[in-house]
C-alpha atoms as a PDB file:
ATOM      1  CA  UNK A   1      49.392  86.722 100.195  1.00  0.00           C
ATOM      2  CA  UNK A   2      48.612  90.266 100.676  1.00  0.00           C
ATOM      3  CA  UNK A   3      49.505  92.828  97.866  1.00  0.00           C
ATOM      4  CA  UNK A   4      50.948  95.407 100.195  1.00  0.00           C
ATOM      5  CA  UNK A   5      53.472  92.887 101.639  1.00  0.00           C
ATOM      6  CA  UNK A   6      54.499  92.087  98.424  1.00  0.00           C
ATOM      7  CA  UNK A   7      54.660  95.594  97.060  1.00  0.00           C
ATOM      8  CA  UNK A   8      56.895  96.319 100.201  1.00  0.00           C
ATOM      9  CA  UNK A   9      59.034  93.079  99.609  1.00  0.00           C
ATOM     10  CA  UNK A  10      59.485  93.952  96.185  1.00  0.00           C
ATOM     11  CA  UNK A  11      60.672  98.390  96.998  1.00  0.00           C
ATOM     12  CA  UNK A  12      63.383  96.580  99.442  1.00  0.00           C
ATOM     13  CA  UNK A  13      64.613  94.458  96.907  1.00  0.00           C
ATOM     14  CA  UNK A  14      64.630  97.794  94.283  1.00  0.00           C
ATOM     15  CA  UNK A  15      66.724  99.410  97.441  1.00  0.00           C
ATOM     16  CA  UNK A  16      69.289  96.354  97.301  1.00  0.00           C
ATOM     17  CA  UNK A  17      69.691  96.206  93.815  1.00  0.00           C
ATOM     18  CA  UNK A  18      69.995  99.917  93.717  1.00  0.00           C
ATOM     19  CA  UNK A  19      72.639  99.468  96.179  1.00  0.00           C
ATOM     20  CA  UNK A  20      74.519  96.833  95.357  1.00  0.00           C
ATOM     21  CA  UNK A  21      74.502  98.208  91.162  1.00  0.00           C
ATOM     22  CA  UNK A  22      76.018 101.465  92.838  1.00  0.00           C
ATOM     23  CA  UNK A  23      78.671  99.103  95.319  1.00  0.00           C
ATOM     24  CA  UNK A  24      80.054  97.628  91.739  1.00  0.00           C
ATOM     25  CA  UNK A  25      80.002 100.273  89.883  1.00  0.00           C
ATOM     26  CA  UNK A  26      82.561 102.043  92.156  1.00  0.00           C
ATOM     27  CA  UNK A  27      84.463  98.671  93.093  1.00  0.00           C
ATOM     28  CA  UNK A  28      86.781  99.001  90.211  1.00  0.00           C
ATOM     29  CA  UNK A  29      88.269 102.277  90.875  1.00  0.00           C
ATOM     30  CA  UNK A  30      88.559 101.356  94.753  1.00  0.00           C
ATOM     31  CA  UNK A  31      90.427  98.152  94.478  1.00  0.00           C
ATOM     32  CA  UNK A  32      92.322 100.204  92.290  1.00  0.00           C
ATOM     33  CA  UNK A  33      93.290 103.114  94.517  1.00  0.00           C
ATOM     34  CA  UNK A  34      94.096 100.112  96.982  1.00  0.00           C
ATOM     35  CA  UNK A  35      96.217  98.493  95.209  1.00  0.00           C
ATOM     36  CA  UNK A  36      98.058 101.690  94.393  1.00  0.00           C
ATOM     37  CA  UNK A  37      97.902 102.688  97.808  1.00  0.00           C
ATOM     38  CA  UNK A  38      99.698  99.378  98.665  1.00  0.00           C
ATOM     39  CA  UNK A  39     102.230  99.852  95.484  1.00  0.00           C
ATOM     40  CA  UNK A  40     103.267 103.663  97.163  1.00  0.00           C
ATOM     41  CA  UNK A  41     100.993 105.884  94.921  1.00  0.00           C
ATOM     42  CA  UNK A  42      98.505 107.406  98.072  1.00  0.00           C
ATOM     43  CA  UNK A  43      97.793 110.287  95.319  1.00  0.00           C
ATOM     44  CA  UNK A  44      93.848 109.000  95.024  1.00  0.00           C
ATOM     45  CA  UNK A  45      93.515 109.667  98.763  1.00  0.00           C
ATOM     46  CA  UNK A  46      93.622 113.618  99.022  1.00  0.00           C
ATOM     47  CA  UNK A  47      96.334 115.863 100.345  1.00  0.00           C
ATOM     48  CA  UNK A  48      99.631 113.935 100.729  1.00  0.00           C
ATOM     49  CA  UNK A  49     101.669 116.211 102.777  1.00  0.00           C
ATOM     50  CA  UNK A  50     101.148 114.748 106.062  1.00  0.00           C
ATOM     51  CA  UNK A  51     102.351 111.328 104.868  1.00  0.00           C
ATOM     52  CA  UNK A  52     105.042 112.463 103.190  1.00  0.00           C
ATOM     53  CA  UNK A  53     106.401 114.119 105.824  1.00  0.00           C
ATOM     54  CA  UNK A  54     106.037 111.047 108.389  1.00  0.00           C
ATOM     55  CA  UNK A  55     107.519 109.029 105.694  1.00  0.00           C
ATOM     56  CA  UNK A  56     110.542 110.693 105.829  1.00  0.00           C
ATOM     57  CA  UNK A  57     110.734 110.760 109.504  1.00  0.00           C
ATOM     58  CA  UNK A  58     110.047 107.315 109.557  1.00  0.00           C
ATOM     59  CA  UNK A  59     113.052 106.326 106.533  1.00  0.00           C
ATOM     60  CA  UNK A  60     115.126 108.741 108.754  1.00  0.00           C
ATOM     61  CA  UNK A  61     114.603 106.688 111.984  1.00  0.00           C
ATOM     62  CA  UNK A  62     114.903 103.220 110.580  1.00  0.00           C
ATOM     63  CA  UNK A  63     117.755 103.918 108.948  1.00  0.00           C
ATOM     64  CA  UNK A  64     119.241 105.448 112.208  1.00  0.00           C
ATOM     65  CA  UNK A  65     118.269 102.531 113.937  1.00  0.00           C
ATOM     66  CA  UNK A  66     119.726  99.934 111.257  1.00  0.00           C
ATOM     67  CA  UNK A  67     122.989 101.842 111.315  1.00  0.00           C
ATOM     68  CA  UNK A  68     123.460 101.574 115.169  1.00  0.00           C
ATOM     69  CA  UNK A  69     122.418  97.675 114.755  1.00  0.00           C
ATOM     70  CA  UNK A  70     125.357  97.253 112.374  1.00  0.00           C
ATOM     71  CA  UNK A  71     127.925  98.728 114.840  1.00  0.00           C
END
């Protein structure tokens, strides 16, 4: 077998092992946020204004529309 072709085989195995040591490394902390994110807490995410606000249009409106079910 030629030495360049294994030389080559062997940097694109470096690049996945590179690549998948940085993909678990930061694992943790994402299933984390996820989980969070799924528990309420969207605080890991960035700015939470926007969701906050169509939360509470959202509670607002499904509670409106539970009330007039009930009638």
């Amino acid at each position: 077998m030629d030495l360049d072709v294994i030389k080559e085989q062997l940097g694109n195995f470096k690049d996945f092992v590179e690549s998948m040591s940085g993909l678990l490394k930061t694992l943790p902390a994402s299933l984390q946020n996820l989980a969070g994110l799924f528990e309420g807490d969207i605080k890991p995410f960035g700015d939470t204004a926007d969701y906050e606000a169509s939360k509470k249009v959202f509670d607002e409106n499904y509670a409106a529309a539970v009330a007039k079910k009930a009638k």
